[in-house]
Protein backbone atom coordinates (compact mmCIF):
# COMPACT_ATOMS: atom_id res chain seq x y z
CA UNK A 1 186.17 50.41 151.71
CA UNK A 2 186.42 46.98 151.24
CA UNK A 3 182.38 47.09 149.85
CA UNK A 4 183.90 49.23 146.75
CA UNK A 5 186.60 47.35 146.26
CA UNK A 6 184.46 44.12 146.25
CA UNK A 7 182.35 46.42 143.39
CA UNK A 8 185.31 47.25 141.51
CA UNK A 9 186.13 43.65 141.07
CA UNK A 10 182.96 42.84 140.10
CA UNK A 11 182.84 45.42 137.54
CA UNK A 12 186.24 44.47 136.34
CA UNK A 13 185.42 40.57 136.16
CA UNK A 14 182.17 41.43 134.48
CA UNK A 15 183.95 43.68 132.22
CA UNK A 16 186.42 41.34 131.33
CA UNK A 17 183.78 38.07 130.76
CA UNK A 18 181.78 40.53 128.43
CA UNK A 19 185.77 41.03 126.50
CA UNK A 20 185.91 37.15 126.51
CA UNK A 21 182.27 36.32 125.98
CA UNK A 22 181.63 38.97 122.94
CA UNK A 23 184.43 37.52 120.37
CA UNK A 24 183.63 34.31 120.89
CA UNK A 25 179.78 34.85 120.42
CA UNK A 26 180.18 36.92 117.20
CA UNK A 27 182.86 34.43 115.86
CA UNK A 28 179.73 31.71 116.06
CA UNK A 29 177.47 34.30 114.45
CA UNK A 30 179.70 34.52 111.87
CA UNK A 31 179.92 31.08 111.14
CA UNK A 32 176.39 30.08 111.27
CA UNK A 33 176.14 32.65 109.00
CA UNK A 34 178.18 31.62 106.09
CA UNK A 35 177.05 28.47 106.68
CA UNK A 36 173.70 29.53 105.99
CA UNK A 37 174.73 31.88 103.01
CA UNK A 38 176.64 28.63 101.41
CA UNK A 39 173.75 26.92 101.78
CA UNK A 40 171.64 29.71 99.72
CA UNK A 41 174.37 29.74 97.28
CA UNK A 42 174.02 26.42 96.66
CA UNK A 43 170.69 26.55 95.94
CA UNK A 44 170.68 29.20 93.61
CA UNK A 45 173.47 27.93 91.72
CA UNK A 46 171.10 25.23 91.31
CA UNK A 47 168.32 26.79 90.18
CA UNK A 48 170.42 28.81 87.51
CA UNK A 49 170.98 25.65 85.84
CA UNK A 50 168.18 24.47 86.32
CA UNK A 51 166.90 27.77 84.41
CA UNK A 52 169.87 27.62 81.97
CA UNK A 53 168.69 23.81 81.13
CA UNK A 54 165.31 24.38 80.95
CA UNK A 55 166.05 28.27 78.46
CA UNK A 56 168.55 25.77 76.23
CA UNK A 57 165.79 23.19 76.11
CA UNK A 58 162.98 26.05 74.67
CA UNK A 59 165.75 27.75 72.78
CA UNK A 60 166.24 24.24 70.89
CA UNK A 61 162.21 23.94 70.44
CA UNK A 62 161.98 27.45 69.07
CA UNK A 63 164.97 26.97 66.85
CA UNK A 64 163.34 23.73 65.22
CA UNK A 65 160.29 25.95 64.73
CA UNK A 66 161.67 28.44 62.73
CA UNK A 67 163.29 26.09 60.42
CA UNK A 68 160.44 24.75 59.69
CA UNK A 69 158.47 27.69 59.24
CA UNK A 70 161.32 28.53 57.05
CA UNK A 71 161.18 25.33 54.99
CA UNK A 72 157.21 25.79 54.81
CA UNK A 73 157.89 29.45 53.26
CA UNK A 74 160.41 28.31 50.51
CA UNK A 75 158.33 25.56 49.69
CA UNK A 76 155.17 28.02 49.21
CA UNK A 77 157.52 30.12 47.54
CA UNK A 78 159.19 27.75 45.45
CA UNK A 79 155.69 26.64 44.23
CA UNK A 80 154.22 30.09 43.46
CA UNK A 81 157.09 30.78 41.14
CA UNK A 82 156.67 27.77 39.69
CA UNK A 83 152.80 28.37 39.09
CA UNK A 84 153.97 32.32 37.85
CA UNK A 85 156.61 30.40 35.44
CA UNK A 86 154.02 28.30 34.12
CA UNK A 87 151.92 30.98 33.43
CA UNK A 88 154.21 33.61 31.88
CA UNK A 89 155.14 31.26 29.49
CA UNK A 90 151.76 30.43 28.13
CA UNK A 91 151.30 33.92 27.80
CA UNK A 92 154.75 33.81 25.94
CA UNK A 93 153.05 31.21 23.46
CA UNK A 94 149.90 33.22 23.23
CA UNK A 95 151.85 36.37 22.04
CA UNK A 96 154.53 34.40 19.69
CA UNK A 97 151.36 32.88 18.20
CA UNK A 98 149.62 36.26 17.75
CA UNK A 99 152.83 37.54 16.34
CA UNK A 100 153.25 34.71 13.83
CA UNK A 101 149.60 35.80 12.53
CA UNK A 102 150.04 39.05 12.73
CA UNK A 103 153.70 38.46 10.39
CA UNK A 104 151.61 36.22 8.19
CA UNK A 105 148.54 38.49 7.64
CA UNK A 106 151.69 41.81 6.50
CA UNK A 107 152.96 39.45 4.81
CA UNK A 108 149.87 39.18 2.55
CA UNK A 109 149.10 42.53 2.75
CA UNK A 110 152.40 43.56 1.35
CA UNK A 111 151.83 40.88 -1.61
CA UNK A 112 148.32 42.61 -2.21
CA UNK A 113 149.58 46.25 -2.19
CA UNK A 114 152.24 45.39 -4.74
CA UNK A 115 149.82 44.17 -6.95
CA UNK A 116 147.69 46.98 -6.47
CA UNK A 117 150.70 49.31 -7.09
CA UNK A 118 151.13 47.30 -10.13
CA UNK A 119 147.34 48.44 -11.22
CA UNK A 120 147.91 51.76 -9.92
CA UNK A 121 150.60 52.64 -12.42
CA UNK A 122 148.37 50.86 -15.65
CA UNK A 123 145.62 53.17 -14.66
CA UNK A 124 148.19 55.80 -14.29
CA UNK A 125 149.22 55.49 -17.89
CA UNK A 126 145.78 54.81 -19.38
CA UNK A 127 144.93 57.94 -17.70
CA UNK A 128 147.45 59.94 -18.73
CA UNK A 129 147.00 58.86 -21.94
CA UNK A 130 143.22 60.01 -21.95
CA UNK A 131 143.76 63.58 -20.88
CA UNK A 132 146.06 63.76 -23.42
CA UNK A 133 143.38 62.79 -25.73
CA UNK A 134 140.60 64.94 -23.41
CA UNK A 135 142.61 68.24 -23.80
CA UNK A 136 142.91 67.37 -27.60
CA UNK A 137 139.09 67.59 -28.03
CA UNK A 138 138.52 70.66 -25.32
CA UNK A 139 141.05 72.67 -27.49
CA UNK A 140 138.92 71.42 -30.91
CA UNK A 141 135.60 72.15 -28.76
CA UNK A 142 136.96 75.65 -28.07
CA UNK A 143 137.29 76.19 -31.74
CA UNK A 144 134.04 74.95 -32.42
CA UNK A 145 132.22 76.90 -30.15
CA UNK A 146 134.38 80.20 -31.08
CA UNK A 147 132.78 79.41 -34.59
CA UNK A 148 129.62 78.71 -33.54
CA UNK A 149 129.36 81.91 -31.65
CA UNK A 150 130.89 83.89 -34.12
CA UNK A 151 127.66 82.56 -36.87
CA UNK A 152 125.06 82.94 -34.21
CA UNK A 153 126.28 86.46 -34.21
CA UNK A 154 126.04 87.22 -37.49
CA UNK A 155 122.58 85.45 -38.33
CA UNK A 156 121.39 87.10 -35.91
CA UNK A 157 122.55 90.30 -35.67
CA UNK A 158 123.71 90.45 -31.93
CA UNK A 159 126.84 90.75 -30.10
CA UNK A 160 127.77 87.80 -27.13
CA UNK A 161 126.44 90.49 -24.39
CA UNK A 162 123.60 91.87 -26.15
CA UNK A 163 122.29 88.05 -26.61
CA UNK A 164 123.21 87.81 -22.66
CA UNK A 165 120.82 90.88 -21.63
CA UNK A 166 117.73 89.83 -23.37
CA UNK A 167 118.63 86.36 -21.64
CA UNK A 168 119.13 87.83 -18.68
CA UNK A 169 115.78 89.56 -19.06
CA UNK A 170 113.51 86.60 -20.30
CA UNK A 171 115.00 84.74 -16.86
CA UNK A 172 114.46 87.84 -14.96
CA UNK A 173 110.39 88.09 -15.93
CA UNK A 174 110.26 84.40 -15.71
CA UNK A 175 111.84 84.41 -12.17
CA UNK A 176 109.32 87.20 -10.92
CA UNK A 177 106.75 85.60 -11.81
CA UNK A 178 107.83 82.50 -10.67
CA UNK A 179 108.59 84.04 -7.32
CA UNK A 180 105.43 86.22 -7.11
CA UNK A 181 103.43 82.52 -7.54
CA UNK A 182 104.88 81.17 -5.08
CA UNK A 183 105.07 84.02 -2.66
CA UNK A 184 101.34 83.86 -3.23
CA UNK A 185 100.91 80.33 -2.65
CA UNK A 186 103.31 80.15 0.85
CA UNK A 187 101.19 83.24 2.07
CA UNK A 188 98.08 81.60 1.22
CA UNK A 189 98.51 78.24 3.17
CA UNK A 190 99.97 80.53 6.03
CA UNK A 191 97.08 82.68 6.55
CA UNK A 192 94.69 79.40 6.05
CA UNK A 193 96.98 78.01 8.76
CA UNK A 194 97.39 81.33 10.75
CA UNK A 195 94.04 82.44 10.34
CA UNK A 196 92.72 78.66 11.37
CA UNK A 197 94.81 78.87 14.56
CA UNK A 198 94.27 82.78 15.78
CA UNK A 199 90.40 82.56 15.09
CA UNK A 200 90.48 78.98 17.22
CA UNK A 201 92.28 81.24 19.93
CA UNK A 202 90.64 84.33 19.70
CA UNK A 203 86.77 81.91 19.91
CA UNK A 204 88.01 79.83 22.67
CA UNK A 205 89.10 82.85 24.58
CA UNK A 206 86.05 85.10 24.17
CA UNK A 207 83.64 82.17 24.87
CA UNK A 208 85.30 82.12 27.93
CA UNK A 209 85.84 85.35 29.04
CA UNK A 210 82.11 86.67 30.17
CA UNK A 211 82.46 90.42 31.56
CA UNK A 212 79.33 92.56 31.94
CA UNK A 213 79.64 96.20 30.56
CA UNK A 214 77.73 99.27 31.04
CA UNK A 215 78.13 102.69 29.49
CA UNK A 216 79.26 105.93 31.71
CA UNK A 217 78.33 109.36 31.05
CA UNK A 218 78.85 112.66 32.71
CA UNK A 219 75.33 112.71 35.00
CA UNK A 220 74.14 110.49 37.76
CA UNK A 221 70.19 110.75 38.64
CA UNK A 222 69.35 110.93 41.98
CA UNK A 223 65.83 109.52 42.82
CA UNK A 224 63.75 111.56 45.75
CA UNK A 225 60.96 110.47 47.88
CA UNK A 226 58.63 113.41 46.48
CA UNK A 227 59.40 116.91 44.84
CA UNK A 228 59.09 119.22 48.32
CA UNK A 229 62.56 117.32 48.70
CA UNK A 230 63.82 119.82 46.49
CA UNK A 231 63.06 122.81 47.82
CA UNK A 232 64.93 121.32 50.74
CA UNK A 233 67.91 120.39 49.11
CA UNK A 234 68.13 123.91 47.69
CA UNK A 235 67.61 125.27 51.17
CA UNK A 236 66.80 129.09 51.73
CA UNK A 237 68.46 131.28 49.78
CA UNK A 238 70.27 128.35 47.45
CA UNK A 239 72.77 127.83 50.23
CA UNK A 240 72.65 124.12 50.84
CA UNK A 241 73.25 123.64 46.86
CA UNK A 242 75.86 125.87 47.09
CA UNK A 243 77.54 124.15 49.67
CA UNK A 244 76.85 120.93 48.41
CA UNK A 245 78.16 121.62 45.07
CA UNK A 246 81.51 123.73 46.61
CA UNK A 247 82.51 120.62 48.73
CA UNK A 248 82.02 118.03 45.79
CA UNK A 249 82.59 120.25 42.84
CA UNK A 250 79.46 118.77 40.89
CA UNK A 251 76.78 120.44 39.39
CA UNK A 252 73.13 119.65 40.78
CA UNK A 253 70.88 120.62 38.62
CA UNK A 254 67.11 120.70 39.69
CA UNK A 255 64.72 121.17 36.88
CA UNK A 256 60.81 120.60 36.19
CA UNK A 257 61.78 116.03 36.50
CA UNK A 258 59.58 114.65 38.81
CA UNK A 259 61.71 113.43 41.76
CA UNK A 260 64.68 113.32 40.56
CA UNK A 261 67.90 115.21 40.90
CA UNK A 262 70.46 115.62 38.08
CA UNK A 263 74.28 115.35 39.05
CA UNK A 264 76.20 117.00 36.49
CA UNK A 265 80.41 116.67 36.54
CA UNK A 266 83.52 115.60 33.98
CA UNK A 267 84.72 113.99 36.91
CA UNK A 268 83.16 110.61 37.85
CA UNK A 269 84.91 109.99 41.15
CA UNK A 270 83.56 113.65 42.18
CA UNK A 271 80.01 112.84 40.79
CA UNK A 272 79.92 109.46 43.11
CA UNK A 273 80.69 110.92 46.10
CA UNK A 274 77.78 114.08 45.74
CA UNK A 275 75.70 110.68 44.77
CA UNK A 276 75.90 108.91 48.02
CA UNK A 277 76.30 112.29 49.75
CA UNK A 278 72.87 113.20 48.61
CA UNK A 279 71.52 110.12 49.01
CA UNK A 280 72.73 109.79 52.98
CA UNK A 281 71.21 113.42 53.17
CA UNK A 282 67.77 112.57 51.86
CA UNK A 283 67.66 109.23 53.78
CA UNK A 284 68.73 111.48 57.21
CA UNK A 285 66.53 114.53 56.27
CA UNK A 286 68.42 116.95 58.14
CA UNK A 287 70.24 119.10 55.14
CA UNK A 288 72.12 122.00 56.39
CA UNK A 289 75.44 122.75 55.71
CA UNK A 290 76.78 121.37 58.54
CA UNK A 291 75.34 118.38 58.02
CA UNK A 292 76.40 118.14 54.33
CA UNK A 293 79.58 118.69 55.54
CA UNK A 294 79.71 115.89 57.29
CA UNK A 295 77.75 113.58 54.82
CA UNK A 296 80.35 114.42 51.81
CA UNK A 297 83.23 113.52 54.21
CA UNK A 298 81.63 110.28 54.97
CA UNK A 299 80.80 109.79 51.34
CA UNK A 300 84.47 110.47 50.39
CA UNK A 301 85.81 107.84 52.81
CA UNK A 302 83.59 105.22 51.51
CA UNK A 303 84.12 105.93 48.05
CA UNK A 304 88.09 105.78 48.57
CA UNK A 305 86.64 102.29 50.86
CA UNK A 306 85.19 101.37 47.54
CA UNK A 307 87.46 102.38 45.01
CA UNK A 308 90.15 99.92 47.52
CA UNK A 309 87.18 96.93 47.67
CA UNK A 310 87.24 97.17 43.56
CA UNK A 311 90.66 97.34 42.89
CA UNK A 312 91.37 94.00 45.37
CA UNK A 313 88.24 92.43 43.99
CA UNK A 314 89.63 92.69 39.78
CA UNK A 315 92.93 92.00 40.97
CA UNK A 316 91.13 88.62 42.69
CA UNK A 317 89.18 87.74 39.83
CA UNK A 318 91.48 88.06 37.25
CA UNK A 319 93.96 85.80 39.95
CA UNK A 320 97.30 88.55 39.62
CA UNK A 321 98.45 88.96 43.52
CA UNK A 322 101.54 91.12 45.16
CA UNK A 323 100.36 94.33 43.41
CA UNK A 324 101.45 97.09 45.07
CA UNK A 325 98.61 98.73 46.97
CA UNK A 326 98.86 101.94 45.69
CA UNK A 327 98.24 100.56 41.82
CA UNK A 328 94.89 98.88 43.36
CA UNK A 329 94.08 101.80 44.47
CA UNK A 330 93.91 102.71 40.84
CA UNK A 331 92.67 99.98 39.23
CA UNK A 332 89.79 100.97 41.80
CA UNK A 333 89.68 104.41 40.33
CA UNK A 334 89.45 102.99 37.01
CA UNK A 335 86.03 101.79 37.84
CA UNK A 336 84.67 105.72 37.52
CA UNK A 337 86.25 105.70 34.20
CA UNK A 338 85.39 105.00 30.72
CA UNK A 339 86.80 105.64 27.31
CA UNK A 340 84.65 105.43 24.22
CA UNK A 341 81.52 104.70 26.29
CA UNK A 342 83.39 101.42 27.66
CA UNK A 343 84.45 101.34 31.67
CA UNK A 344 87.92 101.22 32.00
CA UNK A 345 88.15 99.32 34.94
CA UNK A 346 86.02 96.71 33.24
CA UNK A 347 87.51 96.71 30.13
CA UNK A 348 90.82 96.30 31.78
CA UNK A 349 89.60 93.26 33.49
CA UNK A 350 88.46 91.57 30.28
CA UNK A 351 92.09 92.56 28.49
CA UNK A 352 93.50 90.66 31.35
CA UNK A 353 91.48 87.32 30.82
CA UNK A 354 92.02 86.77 27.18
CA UNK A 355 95.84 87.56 27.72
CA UNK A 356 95.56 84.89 30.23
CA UNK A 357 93.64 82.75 27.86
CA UNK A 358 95.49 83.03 24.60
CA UNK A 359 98.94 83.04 26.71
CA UNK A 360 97.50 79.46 27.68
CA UNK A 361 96.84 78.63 24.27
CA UNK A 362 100.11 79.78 22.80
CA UNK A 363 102.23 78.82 26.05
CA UNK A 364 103.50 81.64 27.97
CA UNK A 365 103.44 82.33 31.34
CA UNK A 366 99.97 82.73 31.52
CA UNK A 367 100.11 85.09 35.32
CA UNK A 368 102.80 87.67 33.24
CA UNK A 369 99.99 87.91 30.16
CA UNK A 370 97.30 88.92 33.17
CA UNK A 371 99.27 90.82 35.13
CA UNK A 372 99.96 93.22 31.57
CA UNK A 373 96.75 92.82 30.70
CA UNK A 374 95.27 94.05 34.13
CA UNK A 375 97.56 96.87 34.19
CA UNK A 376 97.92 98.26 30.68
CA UNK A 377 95.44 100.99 30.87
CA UNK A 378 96.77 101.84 34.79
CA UNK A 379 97.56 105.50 32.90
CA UNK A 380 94.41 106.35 32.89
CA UNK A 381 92.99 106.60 35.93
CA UNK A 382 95.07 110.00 36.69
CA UNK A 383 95.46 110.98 33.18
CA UNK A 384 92.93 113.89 33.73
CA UNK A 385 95.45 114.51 36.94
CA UNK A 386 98.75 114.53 35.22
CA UNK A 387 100.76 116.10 32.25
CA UNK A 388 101.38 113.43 29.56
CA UNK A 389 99.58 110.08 27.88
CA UNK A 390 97.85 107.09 29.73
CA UNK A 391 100.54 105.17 27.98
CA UNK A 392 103.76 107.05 29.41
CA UNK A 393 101.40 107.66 32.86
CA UNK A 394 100.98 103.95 33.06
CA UNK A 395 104.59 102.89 32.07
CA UNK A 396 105.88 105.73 34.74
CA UNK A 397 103.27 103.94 37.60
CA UNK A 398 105.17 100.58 36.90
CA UNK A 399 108.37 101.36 37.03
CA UNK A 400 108.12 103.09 40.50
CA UNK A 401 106.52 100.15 41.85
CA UNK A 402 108.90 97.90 40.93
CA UNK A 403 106.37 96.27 38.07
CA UNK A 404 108.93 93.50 36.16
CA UNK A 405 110.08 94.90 32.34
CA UNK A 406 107.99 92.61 30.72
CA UNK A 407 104.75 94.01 32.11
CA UNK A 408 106.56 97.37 31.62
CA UNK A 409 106.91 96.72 28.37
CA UNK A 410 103.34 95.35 27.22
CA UNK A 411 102.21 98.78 28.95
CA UNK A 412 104.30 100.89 26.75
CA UNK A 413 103.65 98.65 23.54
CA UNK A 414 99.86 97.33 23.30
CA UNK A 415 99.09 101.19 21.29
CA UNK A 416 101.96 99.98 18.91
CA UNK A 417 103.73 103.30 20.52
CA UNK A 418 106.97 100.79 20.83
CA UNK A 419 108.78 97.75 19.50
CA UNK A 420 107.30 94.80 21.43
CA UNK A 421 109.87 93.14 23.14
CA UNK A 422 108.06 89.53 24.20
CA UNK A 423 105.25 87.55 23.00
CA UNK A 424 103.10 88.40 26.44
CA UNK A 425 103.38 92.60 24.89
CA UNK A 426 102.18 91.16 21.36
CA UNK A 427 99.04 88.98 23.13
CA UNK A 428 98.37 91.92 25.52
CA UNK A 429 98.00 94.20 21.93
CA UNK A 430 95.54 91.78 20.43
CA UNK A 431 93.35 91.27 24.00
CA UNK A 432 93.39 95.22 23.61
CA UNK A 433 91.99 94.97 19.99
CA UNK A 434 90.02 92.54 20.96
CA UNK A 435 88.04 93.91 24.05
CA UNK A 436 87.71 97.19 22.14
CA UNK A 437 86.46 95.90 18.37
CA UNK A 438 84.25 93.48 20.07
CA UNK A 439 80.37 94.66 18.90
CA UNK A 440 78.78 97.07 21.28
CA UNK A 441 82.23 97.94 23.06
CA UNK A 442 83.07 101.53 22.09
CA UNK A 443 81.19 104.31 20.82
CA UNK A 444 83.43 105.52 17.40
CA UNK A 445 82.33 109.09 16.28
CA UNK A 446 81.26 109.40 12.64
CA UNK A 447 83.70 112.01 12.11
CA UNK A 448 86.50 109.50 13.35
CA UNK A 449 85.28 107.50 11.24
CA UNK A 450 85.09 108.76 7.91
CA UNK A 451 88.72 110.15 8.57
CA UNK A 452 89.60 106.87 8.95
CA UNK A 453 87.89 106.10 5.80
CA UNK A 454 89.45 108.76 3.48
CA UNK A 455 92.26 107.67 4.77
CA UNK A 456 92.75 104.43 4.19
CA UNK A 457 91.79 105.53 -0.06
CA UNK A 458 94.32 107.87 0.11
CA UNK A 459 96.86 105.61 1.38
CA UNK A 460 96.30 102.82 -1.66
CA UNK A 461 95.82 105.79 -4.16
CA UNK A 462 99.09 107.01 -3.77
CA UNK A 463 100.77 103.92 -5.48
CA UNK A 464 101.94 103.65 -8.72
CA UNK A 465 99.82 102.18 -11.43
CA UNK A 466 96.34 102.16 -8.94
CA UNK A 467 93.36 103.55 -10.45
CA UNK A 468 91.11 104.24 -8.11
CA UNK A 469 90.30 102.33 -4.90
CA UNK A 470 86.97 101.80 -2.43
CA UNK A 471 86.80 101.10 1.33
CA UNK A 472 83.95 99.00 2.19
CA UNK A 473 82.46 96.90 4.86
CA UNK A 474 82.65 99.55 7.05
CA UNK A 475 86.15 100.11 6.46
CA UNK A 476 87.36 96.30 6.92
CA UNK A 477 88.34 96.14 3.27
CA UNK A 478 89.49 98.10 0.90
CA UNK A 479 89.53 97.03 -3.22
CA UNK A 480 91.90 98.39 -5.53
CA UNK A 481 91.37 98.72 -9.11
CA UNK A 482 94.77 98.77 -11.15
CA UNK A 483 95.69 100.00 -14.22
CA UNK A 484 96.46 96.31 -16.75
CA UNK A 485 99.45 97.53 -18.60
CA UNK A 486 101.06 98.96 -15.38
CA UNK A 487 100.49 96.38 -13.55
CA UNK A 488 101.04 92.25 -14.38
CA UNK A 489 99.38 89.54 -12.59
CA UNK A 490 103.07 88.93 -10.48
CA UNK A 491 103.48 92.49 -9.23
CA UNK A 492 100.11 92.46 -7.89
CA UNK A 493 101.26 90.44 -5.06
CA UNK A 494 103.68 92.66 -4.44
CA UNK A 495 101.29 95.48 -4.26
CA UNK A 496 99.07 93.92 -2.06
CA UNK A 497 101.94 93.68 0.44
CA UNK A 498 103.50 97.11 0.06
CA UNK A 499 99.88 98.21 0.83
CA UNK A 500 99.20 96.30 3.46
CA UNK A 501 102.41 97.41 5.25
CA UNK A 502 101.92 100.70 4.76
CA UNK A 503 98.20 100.90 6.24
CA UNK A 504 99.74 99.33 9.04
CA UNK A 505 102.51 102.24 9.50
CA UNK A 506 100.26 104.93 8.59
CA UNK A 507 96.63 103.89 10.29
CA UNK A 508 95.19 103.18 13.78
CA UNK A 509 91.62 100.72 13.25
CA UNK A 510 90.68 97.64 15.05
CA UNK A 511 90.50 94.53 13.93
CA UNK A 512 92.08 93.39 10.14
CA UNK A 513 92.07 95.34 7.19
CA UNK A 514 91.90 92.98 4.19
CA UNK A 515 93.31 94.56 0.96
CA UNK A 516 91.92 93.02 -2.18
CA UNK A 517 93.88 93.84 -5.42
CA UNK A 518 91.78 93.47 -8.66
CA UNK A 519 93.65 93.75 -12.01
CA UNK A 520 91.12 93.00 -15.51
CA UNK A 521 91.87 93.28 -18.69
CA UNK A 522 89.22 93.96 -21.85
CA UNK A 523 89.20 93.55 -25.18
CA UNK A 524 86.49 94.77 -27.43
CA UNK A 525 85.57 93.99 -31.00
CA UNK A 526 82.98 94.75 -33.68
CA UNK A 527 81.07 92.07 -35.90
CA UNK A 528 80.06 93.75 -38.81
């Protein structure tokens, strides 16, 4: 008992120094405390003024500063208006000086245009008083002349209009043949000039165009090794001719010629491939028909082989590429063709270089002028195929494969069939003419050509006032006599060229026709 009371009072005096002991040591917390936090106000109060001193102090440096970068700036200001002043009024002076002239030179001006004025209206007067005077004399001049007309007519016995016909007449003969003279002369120097230049062309480009040329015909000559071949080739009974000539559709025809075998067909193409047939056939020596069979296939492929080679190699040599392949397949075909005597494909060929060389010479696109030229007789190597000419066959080839219109064109023109429509149809015509008139190109009929002949007479007979006319130099010229009294020395100029123009509308020839108008006059007289 007296243990836990002894513990109570301990607890209670412990209790009570903590109650005692607690105030006391918070009071002294408390007051070190503000004394420290008067000390740290202290200081910072110090430093603030020490911050508002030193802030003042810049503030003042930053406020001299800018007054004195303000100063600076009105100064520089100050002085650039002055310099702007300065100038704007020299430019003042300049313009009040210019102005001053400018017042002075109108002023001077005005002084000369009222004297001129002042001229002006003497001149005015004198003039008016001289068409006074002018109309005066007109008026007495009328007179005059209605006199003077009025006596003409009756010395001489003619009215005013009947004077003015046979005026009108004399002038009119006088004019013609005037006209007529020098008609004659300008067409003189131009065919000197014309005829100088084309015949410089036409030389240049056949001296250098060289194309060999050899004439078809309808047989081909097969050679044999001896004449026991034939007997072979006929076979027994005739049936290894007959099979030969049903699978090429030639004619062979065998006859008493030592070693030789005649191939007889319209057709070229047809007549090459029996050719080389017959030819493989001798060279094997087994003919049966079998073995024909066989040879005239392989022929056929290496004629189509060849007729392919010779189209690409003209196409090559005359330089014209991108033609469609079918149309060198028949340019190929041309090569089994002729016309007149003259191969086609050959011909063709030629046409092409001198279009190329006289498009050179005259300036056009000289690839265009071959291309034409190459192509102009395409028609013909299926004419004997199709309905229609070589000229609307060829023109119908180029258009479906895509040939340009000026190559279409020279195709449908270079017979004269159509209007030309460029220079490169015009030089493809004349290559044409050329290649064929050439010596030694064509084979002409004598019947064609004394048609042409009679033709070309009748044609310059049927003018007015002609007499009678003659063709000569093998139908190169033709001279017409003309009646003298029909006929003067001006209008025989004109007859030339309504001649001339007419034997071009009416007749196909190569070459030039030269027309040569003779007019004579005779007079006859007795001495007795």
């Amino acid at each position: 008992m007296t243990g836990a009371i002894v513990a109570v009072i301990v607890v209670v005096a412990v209790i009570v120094t903590l109650l005692i002991a607690v105030p006391i040591a918070y009071k002294t917390a408390i007051a070190k405390k503000e004394e420290r936090d008067a000390q740290t106000i202290g200081t910072a109060e110090e430093k603030a003024r020490n911050i508002i001193d030193e802030a003042l102090k810049a503030a003042e440096s930053k406020k001299r500063e800018a007054l004195l970068e303000v100063k600076e700036e009105s100064l520089k200001k100050k002085n650039e208006l002055d310099k702007e002043t300065k100038e704007r009024r020299a430019e003042l002076q300049k313009y009040e000086k210019r102005v001053l002239s400018k017042e002075e030179a109108v002023d001077k001006k005005e002084e000369a245009v009222d004297k001129k004025a002042e001229m002006l209206e003497k001149r005015e007067a004198e003039c008016t008083a001289r068409i006074t005077s002018i109309q005066k004399k007109e008026n007495e001049v009328d007179q005059l002349h209605e006199k003077g007309v009025q006596e003409l007519e009756r010395i001489s016995g003619l009215t005013s209009e009947q004077a003015k016909e046979q005026l009108l007449k004399s002038v009119e003969d006088d004019v013609k043949f005037d006209v007529a003279k020098l008609y004659k002369e300008l067409e003189t120097r131009a065919k000197e000039d014309a005829d100088k230049k084309a015949k410089e062309y036409v030389v240049n480009a056949i001296q250098k165009c060289a194309v060999d040329h050899v004439s078809e015909a309808t047989i081909s000559v097969v050679q044999l090794p001896n004449d026991e071949m034939k007997g072979r080739i006929i076979g027994r009974e005739g049936r290894n001719i007959r099979t030969l000539e049903t699978l090429t559709g030639v004619d062979l025809i065998i006859d008493d010629t030592p070693e030789a075998v005649v191939l007889s067909a319209f057709d070229p193409i047809r007549r090459e491939v029996a050719r080389i047939a017959l030819e493989k056939l001798i060279l094997d020596g087994r003919i049966h028909p079998a073995r024909i069979e066989e040879m005239v296939e392989k022929a056929q492929r290496e004629v189509e082989s060849n007729i392919r080679e010779e189209g690409e190699a003209a196409a090559m040599d005359v330089g014209v590429h991108g033609i469609h392949t079918e149309l060198i397949r028949l340019l190929g075909r041309m090569k089994f063709r002729s016309s007149y005597g003259q191969n086609v494909l050959k011909h063709s060929i030629e046409v092409a270089q001198l279009a190329g060389l006289l498009a050179g010479e005259v300036g056009v696109d000289v690839r265009t002028a071959k291309r034409a030229g190459l192509l102009h007789d395409i028609g013909k190597s299926i004419d004997h195929e199709v309905e229609g000419s070589h000229i609307q066959i060829g023109v119908d080839l180029c258009k479906k494969y895509k040939e340009s219109p000026i190559v279409i064109n020279a195709v449908a023109a270079h017979h004269g069939d159509v209007e030309p429509e460029s220079l490169i149809a015009c030089i493809v015509q004349a290559a044409d003419a050329i290649s064929a008139a050439r010596p030694g190109a064509r084979r002409e009929t004598l019947e064609t050509y004394t048609n042409r002949l009679k033709q070309l007479e009748d044609i310059t007979n049927s003018f007015k006032g002609v007499e009678k006319s003659f063709a000569i130099q093998a139908g190169r010229e033709v001279r017409v006599m003309v009646l003298p009294e029909y006929i003067s020395d001006a209008d025989m100029v004109l007859l030339a060229k309504d001649i001339s123009k007419q034997i071009e509308a009416e007749l196909d020839y190569p070459g030039q026709i030269k027309v040569n108008v003779i007019r004579e006059s005779r007079v006859v007289d007795y001495a007795k």
